[in-house]
C-alpha atoms as a PDB file:
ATOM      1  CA  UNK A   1     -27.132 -20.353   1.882  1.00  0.00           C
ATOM      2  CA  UNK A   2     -24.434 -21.902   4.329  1.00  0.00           C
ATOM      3  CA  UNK A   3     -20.840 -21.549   3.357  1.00  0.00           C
ATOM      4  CA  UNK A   4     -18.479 -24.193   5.325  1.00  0.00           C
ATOM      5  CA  UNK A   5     -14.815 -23.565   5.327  1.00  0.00           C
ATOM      6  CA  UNK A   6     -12.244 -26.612   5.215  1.00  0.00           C
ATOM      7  CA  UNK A   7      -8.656 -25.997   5.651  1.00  0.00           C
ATOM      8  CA  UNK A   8      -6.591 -28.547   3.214  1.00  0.00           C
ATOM      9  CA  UNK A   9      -3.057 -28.331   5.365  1.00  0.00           C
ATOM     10  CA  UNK A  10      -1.103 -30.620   3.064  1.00  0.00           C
ATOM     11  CA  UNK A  11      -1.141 -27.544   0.487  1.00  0.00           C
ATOM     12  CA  UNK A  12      -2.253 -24.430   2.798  1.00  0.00           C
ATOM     13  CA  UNK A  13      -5.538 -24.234   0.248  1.00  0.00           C
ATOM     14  CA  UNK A  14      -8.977 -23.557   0.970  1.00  0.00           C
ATOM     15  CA  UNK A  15     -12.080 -25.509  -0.087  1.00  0.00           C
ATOM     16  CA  UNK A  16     -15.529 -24.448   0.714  1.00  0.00           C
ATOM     17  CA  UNK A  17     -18.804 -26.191   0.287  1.00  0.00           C
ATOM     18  CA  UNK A  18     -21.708 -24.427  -0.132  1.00  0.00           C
ATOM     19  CA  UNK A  19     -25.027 -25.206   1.136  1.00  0.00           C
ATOM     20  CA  UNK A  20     -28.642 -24.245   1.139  1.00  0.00           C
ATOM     21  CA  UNK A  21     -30.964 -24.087   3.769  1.00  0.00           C
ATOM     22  CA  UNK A  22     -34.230 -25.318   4.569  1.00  0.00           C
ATOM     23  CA  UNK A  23     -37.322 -23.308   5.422  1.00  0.00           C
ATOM     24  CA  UNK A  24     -40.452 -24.591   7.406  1.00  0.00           C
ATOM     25  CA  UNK A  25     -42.764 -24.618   4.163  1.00  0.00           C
ATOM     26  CA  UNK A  26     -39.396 -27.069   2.575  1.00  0.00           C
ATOM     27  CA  UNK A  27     -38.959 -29.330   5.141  1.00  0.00           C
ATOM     28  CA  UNK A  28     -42.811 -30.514   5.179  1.00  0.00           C
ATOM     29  CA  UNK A  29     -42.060 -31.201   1.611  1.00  0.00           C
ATOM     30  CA  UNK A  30     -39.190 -33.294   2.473  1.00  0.00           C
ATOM     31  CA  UNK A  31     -36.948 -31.222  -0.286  1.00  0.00           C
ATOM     32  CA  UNK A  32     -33.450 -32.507   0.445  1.00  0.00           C
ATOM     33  CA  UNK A  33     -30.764 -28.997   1.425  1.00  0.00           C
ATOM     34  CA  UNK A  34     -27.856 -29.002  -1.288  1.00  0.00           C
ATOM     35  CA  UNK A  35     -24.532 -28.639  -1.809  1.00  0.00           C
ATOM     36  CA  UNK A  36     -21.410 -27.906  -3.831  1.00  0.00           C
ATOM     37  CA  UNK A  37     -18.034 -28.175  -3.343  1.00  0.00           C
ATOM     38  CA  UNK A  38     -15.543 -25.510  -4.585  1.00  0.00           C
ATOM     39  CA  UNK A  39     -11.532 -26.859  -4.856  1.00  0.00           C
ATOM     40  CA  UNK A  40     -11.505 -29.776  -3.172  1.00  0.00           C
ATOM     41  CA  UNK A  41      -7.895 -29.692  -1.847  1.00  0.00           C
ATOM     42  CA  UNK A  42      -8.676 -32.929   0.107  1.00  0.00           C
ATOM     43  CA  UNK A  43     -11.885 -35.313   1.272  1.00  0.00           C
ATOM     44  CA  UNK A  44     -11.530 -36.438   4.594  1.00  0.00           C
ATOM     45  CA  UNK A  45     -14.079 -37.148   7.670  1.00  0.00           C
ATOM     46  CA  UNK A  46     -13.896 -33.705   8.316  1.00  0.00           C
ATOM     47  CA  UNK A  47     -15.383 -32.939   4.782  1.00  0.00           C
ATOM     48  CA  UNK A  48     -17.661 -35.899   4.908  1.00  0.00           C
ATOM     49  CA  UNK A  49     -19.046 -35.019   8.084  1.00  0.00           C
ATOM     50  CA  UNK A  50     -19.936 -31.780   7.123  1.00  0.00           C
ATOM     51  CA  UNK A  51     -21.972 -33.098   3.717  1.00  0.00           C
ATOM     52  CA  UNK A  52     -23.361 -36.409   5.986  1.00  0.00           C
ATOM     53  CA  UNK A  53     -24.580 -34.551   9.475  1.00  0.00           C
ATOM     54  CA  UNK A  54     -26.520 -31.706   7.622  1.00  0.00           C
ATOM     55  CA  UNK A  55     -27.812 -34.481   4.770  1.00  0.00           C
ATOM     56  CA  UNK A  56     -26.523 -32.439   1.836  1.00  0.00           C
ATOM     57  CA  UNK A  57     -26.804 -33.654  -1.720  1.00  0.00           C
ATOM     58  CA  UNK A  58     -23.735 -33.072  -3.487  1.00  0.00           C
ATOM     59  CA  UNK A  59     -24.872 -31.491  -6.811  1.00  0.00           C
ATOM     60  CA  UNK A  60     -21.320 -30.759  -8.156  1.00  0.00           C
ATOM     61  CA  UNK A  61     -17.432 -29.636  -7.743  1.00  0.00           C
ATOM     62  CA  UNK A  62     -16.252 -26.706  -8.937  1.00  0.00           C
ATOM     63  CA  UNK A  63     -12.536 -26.346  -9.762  1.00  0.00           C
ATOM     64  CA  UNK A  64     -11.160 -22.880 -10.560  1.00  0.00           C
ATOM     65  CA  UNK A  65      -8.114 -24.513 -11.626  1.00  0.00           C
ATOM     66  CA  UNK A  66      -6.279 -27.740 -12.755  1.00  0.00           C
ATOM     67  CA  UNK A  67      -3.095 -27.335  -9.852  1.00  0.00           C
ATOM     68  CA  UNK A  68      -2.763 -30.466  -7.622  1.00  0.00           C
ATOM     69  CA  UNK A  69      -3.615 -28.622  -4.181  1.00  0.00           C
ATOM     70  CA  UNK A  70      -6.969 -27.514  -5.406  1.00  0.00           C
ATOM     71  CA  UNK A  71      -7.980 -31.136  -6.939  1.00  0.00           C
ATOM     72  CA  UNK A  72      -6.296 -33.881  -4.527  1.00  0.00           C
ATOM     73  CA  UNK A  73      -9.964 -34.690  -3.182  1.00  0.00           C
ATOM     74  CA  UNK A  74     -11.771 -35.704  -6.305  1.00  0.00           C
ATOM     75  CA  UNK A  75     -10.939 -39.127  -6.444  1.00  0.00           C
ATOM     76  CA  UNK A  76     -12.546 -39.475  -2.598  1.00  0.00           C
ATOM     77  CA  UNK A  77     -15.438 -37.401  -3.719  1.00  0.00           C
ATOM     78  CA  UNK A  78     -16.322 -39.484  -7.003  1.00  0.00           C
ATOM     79  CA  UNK A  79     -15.806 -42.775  -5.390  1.00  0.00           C
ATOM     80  CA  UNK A  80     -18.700 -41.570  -2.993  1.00  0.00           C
ATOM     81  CA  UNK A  81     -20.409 -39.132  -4.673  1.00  0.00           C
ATOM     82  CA  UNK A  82     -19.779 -39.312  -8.436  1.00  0.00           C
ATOM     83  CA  UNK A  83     -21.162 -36.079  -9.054  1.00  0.00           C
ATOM     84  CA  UNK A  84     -20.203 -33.587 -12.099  1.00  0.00           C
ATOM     85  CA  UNK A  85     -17.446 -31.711 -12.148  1.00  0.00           C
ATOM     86  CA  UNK A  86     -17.129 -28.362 -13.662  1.00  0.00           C
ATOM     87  CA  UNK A  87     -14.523 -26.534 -15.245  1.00  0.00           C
ATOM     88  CA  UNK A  88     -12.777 -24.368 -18.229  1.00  0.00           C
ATOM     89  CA  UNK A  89     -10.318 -27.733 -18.510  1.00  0.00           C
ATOM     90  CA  UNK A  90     -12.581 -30.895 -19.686  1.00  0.00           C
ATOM     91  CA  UNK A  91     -10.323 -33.152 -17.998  1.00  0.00           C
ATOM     92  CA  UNK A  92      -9.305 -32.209 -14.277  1.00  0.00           C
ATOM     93  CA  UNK A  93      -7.148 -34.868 -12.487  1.00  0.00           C
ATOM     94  CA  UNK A  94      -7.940 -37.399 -15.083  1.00  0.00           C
ATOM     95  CA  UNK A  95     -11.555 -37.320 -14.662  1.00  0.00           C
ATOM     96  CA  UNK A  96     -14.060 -35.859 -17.477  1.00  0.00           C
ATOM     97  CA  UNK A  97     -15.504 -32.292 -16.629  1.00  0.00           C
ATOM     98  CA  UNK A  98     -18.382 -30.285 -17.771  1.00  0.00           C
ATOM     99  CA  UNK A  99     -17.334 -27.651 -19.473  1.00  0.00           C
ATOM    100  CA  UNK A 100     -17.896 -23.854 -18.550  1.00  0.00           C
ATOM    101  CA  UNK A 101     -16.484 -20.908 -20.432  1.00  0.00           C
ATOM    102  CA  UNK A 102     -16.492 -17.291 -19.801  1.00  0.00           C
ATOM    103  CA  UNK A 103     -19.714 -15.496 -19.204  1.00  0.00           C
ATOM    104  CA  UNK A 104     -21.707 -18.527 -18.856  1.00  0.00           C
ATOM    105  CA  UNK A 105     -24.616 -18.542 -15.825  1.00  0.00           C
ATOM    106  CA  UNK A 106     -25.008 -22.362 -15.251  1.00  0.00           C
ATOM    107  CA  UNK A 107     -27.303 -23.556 -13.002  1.00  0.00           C
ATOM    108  CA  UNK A 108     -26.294 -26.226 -10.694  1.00  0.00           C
ATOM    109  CA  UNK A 109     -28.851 -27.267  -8.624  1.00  0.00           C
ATOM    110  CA  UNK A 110     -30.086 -24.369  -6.400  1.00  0.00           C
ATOM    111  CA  UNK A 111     -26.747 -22.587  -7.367  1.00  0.00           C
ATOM    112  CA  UNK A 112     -26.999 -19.925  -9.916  1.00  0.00           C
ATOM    113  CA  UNK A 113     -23.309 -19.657 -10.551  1.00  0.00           C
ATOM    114  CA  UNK A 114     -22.007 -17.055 -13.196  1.00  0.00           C
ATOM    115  CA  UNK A 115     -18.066 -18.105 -14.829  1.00  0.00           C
ATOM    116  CA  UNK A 116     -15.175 -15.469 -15.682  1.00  0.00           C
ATOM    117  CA  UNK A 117     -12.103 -16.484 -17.592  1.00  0.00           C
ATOM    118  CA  UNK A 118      -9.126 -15.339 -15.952  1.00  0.00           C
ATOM    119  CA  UNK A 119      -6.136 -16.801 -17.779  1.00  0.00           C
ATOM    120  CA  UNK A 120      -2.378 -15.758 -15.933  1.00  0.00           C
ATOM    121  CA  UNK A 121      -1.596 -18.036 -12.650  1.00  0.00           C
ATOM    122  CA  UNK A 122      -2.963 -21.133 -14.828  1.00  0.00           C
ATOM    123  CA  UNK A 123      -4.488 -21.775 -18.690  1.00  0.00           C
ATOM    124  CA  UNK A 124      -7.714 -23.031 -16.807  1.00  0.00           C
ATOM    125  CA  UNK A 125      -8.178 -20.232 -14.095  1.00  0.00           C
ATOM    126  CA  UNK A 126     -11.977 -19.132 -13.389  1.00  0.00           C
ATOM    127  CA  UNK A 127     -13.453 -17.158 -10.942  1.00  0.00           C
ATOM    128  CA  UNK A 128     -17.181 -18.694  -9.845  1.00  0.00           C
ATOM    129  CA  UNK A 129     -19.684 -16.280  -8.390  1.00  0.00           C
ATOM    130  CA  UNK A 130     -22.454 -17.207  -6.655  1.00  0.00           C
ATOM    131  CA  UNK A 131     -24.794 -14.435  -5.100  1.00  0.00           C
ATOM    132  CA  UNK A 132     -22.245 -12.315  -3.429  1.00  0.00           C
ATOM    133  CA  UNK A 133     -19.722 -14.866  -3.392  1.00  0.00           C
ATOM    134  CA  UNK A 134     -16.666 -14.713  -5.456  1.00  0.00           C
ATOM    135  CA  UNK A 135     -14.593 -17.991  -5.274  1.00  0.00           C
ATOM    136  CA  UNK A 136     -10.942 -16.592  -6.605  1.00  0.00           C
ATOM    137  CA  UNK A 137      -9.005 -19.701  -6.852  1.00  0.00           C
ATOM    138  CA  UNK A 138      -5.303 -18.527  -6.867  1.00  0.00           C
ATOM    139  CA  UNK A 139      -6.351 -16.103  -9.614  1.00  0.00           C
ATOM    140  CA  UNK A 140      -6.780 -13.396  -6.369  1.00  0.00           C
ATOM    141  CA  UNK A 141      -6.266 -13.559  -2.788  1.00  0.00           C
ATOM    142  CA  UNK A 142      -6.029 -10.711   0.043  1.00  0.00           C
ATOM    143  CA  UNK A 143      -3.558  -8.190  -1.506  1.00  0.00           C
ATOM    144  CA  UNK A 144      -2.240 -10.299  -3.924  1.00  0.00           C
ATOM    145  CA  UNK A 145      -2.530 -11.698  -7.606  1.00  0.00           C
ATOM    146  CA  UNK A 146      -1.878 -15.041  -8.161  1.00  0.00           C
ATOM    147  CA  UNK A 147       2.270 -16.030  -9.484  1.00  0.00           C
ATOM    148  CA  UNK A 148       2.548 -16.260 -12.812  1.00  0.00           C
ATOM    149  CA  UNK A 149       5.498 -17.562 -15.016  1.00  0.00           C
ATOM    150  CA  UNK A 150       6.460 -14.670 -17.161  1.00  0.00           C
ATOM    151  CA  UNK A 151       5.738 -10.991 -17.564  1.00  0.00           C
ATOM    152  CA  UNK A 152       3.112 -11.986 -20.506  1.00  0.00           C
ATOM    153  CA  UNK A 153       0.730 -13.904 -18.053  1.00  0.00           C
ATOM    154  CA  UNK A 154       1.129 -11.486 -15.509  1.00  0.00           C
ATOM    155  CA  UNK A 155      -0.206  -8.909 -17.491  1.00  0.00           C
ATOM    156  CA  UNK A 156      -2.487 -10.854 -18.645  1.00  0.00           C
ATOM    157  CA  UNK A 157      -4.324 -11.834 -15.359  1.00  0.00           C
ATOM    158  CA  UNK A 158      -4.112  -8.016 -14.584  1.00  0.00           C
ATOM    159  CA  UNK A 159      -6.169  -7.017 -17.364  1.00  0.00           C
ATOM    160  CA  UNK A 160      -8.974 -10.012 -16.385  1.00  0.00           C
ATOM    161  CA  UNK A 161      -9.110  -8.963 -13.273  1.00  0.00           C
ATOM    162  CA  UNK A 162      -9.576  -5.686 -14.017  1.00  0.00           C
ATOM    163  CA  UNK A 163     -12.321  -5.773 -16.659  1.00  0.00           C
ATOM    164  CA  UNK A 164     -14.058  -8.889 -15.242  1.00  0.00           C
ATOM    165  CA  UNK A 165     -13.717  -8.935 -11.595  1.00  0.00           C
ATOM    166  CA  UNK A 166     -13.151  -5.460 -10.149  1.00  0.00           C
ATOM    167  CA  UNK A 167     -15.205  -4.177 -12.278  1.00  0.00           C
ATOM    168  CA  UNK A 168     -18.140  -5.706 -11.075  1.00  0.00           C
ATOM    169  CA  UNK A 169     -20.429  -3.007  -9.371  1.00  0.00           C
ATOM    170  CA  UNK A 170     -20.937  -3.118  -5.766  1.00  0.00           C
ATOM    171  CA  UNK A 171     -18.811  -5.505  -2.738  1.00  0.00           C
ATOM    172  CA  UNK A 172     -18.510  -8.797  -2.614  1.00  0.00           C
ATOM    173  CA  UNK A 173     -17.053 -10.844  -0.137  1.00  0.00           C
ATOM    174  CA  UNK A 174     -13.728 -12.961  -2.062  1.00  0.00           C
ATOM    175  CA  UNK A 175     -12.799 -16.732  -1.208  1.00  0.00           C
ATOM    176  CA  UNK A 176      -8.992 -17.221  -2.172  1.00  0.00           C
ATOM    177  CA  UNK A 177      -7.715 -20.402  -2.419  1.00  0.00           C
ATOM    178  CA  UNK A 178      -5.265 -19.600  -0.525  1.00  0.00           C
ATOM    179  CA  UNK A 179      -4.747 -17.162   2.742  1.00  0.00           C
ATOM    180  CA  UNK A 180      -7.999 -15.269   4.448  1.00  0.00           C
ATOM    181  CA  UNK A 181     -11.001 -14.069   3.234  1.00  0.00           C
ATOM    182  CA  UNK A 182     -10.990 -10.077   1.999  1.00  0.00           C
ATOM    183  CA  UNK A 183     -13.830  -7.777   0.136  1.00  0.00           C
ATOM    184  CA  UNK A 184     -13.828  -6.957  -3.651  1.00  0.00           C
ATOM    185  CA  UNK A 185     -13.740  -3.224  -2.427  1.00  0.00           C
ATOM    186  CA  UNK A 186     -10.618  -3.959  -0.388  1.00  0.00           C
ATOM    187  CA  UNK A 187      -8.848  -5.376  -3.480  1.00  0.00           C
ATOM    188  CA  UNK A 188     -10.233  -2.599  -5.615  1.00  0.00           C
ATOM    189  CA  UNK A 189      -8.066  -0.456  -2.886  1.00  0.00           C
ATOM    190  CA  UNK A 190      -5.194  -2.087  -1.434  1.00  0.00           C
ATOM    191  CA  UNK A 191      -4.131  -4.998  -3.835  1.00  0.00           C
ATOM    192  CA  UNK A 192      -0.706  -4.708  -4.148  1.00  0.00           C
ATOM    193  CA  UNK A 193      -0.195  -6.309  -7.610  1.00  0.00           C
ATOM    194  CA  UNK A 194      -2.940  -5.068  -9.641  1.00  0.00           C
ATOM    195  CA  UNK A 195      -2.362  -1.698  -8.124  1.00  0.00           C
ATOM    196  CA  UNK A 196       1.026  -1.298  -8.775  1.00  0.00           C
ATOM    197  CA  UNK A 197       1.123  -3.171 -12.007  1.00  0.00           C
ATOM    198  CA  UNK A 198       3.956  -1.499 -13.492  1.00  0.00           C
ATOM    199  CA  UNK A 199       6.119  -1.711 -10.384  1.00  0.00           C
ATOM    200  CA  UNK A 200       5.080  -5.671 -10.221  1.00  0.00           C
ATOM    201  CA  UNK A 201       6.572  -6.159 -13.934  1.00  0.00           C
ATOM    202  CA  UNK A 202      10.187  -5.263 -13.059  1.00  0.00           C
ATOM    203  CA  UNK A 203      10.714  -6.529  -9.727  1.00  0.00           C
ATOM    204  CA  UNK A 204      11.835  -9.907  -9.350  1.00  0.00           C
ATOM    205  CA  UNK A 205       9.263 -13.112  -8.776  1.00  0.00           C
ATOM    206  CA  UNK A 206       9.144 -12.893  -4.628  1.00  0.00           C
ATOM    207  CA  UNK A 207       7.981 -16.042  -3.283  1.00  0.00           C
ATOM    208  CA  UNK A 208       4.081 -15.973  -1.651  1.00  0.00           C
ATOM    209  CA  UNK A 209       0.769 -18.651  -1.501  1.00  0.00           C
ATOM    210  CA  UNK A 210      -0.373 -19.996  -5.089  1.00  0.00           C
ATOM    211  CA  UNK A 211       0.449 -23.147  -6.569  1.00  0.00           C
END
């Protein structure tokens, strides 16, 4: 697998497409490379290149959650594309999804892609992993948890992280949707929120990345 990095600067988010590769024995059989994309902040030519020049077939979008900066692209991407969309919300920016829910392995295309519920930043938030790929949304980025709106939702995307996500046994390498790449064994050590959970719950909301 490829994984291509797009940097959506009109709401500091990440989207990444994911692609396979081709081997010798494939590309005698002509068998087209594919592709998802994960949070599609924006489609531009950057994006389009990127799917066009290595003649990717888009076999879906995930979206780890229903917040503007991690959706802006889907109208772009349907108008050329019209591929499926999948998420825990059936409708994401007004257009029909398929619906995933927790523990579910779907298989889209060549991507075996496993779901996790992790309610707190947003109703809808999932984390997506793929091989030993975890695509965080603004559930978890480097350090941090994602904001939540009350003391009730922050606890409560602490404890799905905890059982679903760090728990997981070995590393894996995480893909915020917002801010730099980090390791699940880094968060396991150093996050700051889940860490100090109790600390988090009486100091006051400080502003960071997550929308």
């Amino acid at each position: 697998m490829r994984l291509h990095f797009h940097y959506c600067p009109s709401g500091f988010s990440n989207c990444y497409l994911l692609g396979t590769d081709i081997s010798t024995e494939e590309s005698q059989q002509e068998i087209p490379r594919e592709a998802i994309i994960v949070d599609p902040g924006i489609m531009n030519s950057s994006l389009l290149s990127i799917i066009e020049e290595n003649e990717y077939l888009l076999k879906g979008v995930l979206i780890t959650h229903d917040h503007q900066h991690h959706i802006r692209g889907l109208r772009a991407i349907q108008r050329v594309y019209n591929t499926k969309i999948y998420a825990i919300n059936p409708l994401v920016g007004g257009y029909r999804a398929e619906l995933v829910r927790d523990g579910e392995i779907i298989n889209i295309g060549a991507f075996k892609t496993e779901v996790f519920y992790v309610p707190g930043h947003s109703a809808d938030s999932a984390v997506f992993r793929i091989d030993r790929l975890l695509f965080t949304g603004d559930a978890m980025s480097a350090g941090l948890m994602g904001t939540t709106a009350s003391s009730y939702s922050a606890a409560t995307l602490v404890s799905a992280l905890r059982r679903k996500i760090l728990s997981l046994p070995g590393d894996y390498t995480i893909l915020p949707g917002h801010g730099p790449p980090s390791s699940l064994e880094a968060e396991r050590r150093f996050n700051l929120d889940i860490n100090s959970f109790e600390q988090f719950k009486n100091r006051r909301p400080a502003f960071r990345l997550g929308f």
